[in-house]
PDB file of N, CA and C in Angstrom:
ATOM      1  N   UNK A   1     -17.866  21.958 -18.197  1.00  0.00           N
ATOM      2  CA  UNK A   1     -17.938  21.015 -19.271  1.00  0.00           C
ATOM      3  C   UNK A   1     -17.216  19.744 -18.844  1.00  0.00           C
ATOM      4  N   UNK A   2     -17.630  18.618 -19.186  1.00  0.00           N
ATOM      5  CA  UNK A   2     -17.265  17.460 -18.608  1.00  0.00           C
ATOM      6  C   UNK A   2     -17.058  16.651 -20.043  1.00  0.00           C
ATOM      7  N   UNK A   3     -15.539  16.208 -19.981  1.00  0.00           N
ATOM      8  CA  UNK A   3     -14.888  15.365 -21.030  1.00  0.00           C
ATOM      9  C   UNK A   3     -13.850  13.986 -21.000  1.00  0.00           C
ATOM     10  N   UNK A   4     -13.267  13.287 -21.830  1.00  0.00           N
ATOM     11  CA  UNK A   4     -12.597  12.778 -21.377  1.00  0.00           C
ATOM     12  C   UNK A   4     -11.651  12.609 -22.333  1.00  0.00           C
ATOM     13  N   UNK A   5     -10.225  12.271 -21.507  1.00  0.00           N
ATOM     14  CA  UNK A   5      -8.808  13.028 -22.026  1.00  0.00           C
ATOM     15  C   UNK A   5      -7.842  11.686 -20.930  1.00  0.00           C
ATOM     16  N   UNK A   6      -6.855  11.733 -22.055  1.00  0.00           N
ATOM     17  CA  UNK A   6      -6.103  10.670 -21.398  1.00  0.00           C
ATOM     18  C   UNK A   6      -7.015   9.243 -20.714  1.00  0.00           C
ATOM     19  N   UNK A   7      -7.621   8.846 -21.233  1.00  0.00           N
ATOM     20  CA  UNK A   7      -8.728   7.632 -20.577  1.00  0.00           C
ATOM     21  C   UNK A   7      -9.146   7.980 -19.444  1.00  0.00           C
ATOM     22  N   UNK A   8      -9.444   8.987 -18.896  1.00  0.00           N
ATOM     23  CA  UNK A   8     -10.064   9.731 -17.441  1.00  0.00           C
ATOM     24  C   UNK A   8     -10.693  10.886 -17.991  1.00  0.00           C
ATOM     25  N   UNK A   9     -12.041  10.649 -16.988  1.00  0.00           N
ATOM     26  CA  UNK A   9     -12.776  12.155 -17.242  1.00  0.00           C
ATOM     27  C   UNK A   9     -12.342  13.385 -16.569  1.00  0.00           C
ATOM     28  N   UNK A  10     -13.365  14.714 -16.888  1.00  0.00           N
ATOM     29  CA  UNK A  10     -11.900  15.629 -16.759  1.00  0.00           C
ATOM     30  C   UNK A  10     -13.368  16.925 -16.490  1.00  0.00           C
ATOM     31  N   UNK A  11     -13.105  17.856 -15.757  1.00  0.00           N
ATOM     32  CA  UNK A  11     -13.873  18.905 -15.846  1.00  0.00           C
ATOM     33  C   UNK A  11     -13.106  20.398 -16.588  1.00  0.00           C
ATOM     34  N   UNK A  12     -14.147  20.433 -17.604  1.00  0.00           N
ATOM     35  CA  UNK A  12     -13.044  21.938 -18.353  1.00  0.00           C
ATOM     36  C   UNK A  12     -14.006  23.463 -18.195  1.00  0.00           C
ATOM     37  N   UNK A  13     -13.187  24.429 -18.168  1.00  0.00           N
ATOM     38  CA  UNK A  13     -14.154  25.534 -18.341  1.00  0.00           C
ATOM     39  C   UNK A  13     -12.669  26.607 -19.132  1.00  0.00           C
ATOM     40  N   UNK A  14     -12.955  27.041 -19.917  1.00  0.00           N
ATOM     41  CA  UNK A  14     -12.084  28.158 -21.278  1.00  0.00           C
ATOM     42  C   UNK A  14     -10.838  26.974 -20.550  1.00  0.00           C
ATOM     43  N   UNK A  15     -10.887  25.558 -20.299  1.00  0.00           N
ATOM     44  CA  UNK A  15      -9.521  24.998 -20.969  1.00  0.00           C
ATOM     45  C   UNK A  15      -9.939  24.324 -19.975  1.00  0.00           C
ATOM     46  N   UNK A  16      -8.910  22.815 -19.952  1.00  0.00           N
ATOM     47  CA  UNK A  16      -8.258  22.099 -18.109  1.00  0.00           C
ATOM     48  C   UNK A  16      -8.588  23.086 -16.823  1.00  0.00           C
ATOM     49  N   UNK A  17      -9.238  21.849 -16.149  1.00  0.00           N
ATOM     50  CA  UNK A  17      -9.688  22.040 -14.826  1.00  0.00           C
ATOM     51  C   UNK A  17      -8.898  20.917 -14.072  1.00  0.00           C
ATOM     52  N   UNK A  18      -9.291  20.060 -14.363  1.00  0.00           N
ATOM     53  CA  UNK A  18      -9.089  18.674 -13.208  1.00  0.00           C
ATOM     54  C   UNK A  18      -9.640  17.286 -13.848  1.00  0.00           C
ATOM     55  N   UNK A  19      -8.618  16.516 -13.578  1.00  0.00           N
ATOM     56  CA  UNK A  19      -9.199  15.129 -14.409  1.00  0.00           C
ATOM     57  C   UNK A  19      -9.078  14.464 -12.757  1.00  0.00           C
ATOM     58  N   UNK A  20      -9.743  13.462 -12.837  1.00  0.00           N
ATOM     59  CA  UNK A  20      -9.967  12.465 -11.785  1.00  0.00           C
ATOM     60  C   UNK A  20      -9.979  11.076 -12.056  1.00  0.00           C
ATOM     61  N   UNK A  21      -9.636  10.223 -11.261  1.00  0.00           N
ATOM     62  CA  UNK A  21      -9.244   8.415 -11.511  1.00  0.00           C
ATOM     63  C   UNK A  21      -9.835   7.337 -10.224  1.00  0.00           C
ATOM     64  N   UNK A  22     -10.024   6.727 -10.297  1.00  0.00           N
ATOM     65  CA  UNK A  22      -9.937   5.995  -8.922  1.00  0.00           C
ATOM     66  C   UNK A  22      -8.774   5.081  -9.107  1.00  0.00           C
ATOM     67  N   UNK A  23      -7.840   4.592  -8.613  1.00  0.00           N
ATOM     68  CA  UNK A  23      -7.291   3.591  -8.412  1.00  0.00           C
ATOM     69  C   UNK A  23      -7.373   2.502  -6.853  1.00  0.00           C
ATOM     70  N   UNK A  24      -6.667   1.440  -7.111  1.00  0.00           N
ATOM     71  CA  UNK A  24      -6.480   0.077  -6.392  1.00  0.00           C
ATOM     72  C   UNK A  24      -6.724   1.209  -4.928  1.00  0.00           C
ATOM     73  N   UNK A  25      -6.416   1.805  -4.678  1.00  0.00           N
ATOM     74  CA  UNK A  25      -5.995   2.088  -2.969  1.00  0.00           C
ATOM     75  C   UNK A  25      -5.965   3.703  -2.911  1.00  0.00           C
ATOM     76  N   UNK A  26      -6.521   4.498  -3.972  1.00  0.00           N
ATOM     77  CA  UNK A  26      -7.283   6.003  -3.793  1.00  0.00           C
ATOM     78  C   UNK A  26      -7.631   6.698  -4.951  1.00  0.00           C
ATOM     79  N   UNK A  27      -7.964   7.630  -4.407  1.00  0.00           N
ATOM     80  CA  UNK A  27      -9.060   8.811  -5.576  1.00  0.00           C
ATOM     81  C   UNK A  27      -7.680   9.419  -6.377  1.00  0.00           C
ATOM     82  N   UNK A  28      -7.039   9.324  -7.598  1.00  0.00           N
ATOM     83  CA  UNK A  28      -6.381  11.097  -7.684  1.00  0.00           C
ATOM     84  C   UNK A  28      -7.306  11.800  -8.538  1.00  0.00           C
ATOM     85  N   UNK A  29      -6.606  12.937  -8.149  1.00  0.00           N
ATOM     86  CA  UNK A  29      -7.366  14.238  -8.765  1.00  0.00           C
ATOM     87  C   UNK A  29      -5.701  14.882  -9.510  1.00  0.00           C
ATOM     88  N   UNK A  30      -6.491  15.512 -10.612  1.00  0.00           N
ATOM     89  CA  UNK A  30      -5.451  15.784 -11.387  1.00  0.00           C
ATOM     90  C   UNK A  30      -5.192  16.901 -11.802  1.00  0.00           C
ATOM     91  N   UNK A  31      -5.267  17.663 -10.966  1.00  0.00           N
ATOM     92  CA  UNK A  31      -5.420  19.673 -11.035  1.00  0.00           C
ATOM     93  C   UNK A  31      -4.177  20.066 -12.402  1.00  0.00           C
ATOM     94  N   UNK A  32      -4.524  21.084 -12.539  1.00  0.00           N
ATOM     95  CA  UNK A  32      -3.350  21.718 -13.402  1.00  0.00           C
ATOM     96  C   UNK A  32      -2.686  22.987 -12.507  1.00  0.00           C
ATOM     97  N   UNK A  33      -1.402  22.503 -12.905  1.00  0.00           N
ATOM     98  CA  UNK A  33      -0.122  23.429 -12.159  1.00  0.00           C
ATOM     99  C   UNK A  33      -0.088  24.294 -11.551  1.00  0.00           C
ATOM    100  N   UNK A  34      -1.178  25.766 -12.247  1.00  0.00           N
ATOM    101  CA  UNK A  34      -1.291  26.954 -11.514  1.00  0.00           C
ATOM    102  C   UNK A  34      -2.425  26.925 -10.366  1.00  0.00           C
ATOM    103  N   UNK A  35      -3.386  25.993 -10.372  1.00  0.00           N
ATOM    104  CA  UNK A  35      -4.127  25.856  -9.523  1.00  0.00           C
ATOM    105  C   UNK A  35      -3.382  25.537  -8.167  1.00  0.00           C
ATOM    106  N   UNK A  36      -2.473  24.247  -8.269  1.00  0.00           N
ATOM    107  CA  UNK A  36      -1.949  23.770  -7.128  1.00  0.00           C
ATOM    108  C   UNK A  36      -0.617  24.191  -6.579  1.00  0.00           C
ATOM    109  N   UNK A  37      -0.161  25.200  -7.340  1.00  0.00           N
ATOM    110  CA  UNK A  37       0.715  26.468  -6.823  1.00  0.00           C
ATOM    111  C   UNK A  37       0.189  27.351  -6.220  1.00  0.00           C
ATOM    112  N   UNK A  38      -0.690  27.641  -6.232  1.00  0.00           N
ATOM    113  CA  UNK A  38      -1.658  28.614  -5.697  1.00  0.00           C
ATOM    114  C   UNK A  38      -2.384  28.615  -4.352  1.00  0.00           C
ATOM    115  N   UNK A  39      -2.207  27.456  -4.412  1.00  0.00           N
ATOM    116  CA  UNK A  39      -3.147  26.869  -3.177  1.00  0.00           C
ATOM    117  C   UNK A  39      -1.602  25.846  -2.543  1.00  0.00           C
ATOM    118  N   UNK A  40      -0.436  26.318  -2.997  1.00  0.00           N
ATOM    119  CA  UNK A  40       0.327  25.014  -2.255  1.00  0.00           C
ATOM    120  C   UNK A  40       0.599  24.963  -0.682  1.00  0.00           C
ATOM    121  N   UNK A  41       0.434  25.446  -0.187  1.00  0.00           N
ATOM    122  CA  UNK A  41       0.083  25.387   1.385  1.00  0.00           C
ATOM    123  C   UNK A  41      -1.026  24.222   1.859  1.00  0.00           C
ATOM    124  N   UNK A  42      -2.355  24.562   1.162  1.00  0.00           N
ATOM    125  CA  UNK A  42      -3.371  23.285   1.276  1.00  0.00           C
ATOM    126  C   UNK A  42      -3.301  22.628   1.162  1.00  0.00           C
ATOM    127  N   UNK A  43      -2.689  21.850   0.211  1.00  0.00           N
ATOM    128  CA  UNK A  43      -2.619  20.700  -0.726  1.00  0.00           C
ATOM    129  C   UNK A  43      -1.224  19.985  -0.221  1.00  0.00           C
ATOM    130  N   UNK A  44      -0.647  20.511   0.362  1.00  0.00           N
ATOM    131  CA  UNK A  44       1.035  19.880   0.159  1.00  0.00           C
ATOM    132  C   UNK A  44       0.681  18.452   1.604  1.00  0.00           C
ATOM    133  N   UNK A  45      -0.484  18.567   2.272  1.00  0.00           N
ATOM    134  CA  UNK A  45      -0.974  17.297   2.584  1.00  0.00           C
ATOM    135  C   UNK A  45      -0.765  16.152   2.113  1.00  0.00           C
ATOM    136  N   UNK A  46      -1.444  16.284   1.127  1.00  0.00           N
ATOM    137  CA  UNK A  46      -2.205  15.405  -0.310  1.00  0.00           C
ATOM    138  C   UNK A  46      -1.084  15.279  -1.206  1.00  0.00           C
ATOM    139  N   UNK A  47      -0.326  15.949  -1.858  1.00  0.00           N
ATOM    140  CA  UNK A  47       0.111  16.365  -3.251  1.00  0.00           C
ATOM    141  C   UNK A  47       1.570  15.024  -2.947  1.00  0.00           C
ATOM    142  N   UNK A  48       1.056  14.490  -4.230  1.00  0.00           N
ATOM    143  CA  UNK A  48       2.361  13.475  -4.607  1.00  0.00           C
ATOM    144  C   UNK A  48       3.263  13.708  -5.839  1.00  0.00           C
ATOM    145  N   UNK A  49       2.822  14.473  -6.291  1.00  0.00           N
ATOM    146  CA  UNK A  49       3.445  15.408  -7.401  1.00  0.00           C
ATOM    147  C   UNK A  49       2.932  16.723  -7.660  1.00  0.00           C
ATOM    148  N   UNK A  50       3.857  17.318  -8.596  1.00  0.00           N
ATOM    149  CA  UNK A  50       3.880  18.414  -9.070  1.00  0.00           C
ATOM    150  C   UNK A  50       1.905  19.055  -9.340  1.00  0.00           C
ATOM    151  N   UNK A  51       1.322  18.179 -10.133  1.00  0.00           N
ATOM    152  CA  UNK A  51      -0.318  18.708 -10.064  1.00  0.00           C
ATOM    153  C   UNK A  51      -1.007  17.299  -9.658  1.00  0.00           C
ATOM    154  N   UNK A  52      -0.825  16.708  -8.700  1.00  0.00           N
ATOM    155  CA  UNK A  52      -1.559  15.354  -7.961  1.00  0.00           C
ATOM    156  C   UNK A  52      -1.669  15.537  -6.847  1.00  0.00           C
ATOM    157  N   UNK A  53      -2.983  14.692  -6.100  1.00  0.00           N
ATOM    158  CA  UNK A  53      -3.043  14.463  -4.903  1.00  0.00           C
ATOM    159  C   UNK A  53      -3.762  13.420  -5.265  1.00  0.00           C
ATOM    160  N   UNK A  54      -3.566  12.381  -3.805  1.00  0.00           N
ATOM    161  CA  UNK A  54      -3.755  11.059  -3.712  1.00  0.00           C
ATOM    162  C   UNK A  54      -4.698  11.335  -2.686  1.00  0.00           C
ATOM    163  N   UNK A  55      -5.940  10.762  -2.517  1.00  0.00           N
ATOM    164  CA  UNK A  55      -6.932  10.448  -1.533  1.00  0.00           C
ATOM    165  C   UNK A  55      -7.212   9.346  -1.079  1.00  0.00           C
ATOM    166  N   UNK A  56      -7.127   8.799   0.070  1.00  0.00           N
ATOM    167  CA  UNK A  56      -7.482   7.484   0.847  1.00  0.00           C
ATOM    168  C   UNK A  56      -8.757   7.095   0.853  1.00  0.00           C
ATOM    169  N   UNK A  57      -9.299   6.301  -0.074  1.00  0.00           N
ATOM    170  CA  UNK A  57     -10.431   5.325  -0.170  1.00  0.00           C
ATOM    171  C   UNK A  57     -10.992   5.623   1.419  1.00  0.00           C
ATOM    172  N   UNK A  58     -10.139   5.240   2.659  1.00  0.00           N
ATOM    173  CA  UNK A  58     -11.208   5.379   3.578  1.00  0.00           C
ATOM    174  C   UNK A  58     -10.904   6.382   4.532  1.00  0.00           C
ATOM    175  N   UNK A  59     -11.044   7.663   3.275  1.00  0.00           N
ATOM    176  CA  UNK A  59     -11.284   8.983   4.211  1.00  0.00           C
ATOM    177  C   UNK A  59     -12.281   9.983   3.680  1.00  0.00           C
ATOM    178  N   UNK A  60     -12.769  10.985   4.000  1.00  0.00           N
ATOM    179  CA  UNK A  60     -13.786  11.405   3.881  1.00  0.00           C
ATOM    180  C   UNK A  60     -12.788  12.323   2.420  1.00  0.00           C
ATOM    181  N   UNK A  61     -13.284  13.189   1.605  1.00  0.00           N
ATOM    182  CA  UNK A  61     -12.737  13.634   0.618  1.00  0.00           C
ATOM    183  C   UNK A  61     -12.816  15.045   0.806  1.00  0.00           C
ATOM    184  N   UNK A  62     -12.011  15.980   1.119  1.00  0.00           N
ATOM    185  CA  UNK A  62     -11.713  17.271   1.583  1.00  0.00           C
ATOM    186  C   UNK A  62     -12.880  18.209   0.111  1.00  0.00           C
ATOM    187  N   UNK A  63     -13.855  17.933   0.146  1.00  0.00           N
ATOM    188  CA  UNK A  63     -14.727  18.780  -0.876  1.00  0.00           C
ATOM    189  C   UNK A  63     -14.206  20.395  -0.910  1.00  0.00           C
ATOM    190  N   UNK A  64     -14.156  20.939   0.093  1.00  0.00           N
ATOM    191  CA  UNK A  64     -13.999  22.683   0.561  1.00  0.00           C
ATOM    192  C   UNK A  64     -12.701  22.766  -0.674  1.00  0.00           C
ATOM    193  N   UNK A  65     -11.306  21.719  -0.090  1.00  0.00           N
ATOM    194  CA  UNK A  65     -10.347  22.400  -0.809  1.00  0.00           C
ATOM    195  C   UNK A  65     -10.878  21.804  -2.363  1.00  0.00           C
ATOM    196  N   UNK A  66     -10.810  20.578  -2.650  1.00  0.00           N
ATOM    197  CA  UNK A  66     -11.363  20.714  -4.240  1.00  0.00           C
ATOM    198  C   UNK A  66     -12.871  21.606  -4.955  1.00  0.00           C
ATOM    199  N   UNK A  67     -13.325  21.819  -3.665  1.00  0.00           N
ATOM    200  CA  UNK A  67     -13.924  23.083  -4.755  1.00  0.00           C
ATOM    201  C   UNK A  67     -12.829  24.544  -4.901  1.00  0.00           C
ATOM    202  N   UNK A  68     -11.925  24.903  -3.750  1.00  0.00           N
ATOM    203  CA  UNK A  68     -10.838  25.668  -3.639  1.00  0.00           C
ATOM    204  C   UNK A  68     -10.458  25.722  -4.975  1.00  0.00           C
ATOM    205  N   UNK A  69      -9.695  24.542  -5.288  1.00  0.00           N
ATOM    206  CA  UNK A  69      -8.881  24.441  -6.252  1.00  0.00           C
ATOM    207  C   UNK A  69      -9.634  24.392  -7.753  1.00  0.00           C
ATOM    208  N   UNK A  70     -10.976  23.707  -8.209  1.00  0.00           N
ATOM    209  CA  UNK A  70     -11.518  24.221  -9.207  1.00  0.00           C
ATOM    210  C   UNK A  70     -11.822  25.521  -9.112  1.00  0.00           C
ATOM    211  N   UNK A  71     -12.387  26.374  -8.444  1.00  0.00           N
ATOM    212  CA  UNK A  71     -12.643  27.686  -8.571  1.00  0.00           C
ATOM    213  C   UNK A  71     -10.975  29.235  -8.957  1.00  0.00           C
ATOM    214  N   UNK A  72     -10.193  28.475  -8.196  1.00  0.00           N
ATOM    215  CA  UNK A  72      -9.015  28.889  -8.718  1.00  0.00           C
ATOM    216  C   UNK A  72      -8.485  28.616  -9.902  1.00  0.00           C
ATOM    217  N   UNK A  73      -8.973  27.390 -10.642  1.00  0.00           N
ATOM    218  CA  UNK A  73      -8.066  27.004 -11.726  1.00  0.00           C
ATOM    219  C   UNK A  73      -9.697  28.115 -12.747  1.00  0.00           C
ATOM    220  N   UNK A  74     -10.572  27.956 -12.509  1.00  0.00           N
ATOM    221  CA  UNK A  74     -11.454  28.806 -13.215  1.00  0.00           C
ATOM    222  C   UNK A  74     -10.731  30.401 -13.451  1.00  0.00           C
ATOM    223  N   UNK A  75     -10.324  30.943 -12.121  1.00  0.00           N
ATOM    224  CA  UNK A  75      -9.900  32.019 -12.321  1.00  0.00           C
ATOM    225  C   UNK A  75      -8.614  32.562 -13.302  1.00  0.00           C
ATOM    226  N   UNK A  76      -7.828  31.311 -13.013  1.00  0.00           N
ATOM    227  CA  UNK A  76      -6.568  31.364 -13.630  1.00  0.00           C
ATOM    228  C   UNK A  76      -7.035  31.469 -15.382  1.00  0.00           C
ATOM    229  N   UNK A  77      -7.683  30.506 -15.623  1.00  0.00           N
ATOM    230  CA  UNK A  77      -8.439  30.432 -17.032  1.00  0.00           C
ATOM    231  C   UNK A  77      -9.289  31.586 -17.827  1.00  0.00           C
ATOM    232  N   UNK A  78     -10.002  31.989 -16.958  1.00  0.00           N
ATOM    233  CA  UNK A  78     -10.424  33.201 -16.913  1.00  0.00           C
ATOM    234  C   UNK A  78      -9.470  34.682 -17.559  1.00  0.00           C
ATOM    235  N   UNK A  79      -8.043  34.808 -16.765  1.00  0.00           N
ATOM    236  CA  UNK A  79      -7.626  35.571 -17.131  1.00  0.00           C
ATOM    237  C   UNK A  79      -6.752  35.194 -17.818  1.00  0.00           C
ATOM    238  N   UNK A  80      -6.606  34.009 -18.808  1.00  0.00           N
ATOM    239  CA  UNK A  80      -5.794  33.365 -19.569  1.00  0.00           C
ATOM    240  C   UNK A  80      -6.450  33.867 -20.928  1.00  0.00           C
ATOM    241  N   UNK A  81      -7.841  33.961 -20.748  1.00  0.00           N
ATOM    242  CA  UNK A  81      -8.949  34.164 -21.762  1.00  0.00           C
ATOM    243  C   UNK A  81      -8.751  35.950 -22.207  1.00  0.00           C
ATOM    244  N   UNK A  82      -9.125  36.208 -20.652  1.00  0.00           N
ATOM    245  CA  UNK A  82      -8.970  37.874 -21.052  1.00  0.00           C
ATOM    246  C   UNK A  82      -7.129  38.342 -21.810  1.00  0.00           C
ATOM    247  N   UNK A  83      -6.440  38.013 -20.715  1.00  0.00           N
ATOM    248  CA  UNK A  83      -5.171  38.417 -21.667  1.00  0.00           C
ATOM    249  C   UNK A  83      -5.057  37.539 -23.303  1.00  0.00           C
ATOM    250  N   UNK A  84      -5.802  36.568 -23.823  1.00  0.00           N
ATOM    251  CA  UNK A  84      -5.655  36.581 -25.752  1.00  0.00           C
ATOM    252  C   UNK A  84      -6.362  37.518 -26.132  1.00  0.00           C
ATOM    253  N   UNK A  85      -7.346  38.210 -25.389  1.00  0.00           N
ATOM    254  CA  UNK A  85      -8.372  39.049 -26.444  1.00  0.00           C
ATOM    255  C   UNK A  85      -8.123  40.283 -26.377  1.00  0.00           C
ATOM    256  N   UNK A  86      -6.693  40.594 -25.524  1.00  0.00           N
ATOM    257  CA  UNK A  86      -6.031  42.116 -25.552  1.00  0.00           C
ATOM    258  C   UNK A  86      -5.013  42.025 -26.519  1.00  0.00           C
TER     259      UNK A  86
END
């Protein structure tokens, strides 16, 4: 599902996925917390904060790990879903 939140669009599935921006001088992407704990080995490249990474306008855009990291934040959500309905 595709929305927008905080003046940036945002991909959701059973909650927050990832909002995204362009700015003056790169892409961020705006994962949520458990995603980019999860994956913090990958990301600690990229990551300028706690759930950010900054991308360089003139670099190619690591697709593999941001699909990584949406498919993880799916999972996390996923069982965020199953543990309310126990």
């Amino acid at each position: 599902m595709e929305k927008i939140s905080y003046g940036m669009p945002y991909y959701g599935y059973h909650g927050r996925l990832a909002y995204f921006a362009h700015a003056k001088g790169h892409i961020g992407l705006y994962a949520m917390v458990d995603a980019m704990d999860a994956l913090r080995d990958e990301v600690k490249k990229y990551r300028t904060s706690k759930a950010t990474l900054r991308f360089s306008l003139d670099e190619k855009l690591p697709a593999a790990l941001i699909k990584k990291l949406i498919k993880t934040g799916m999972k996390k959500n996923d069982e965020m879903v199953r543990a309310k309905k126990k």
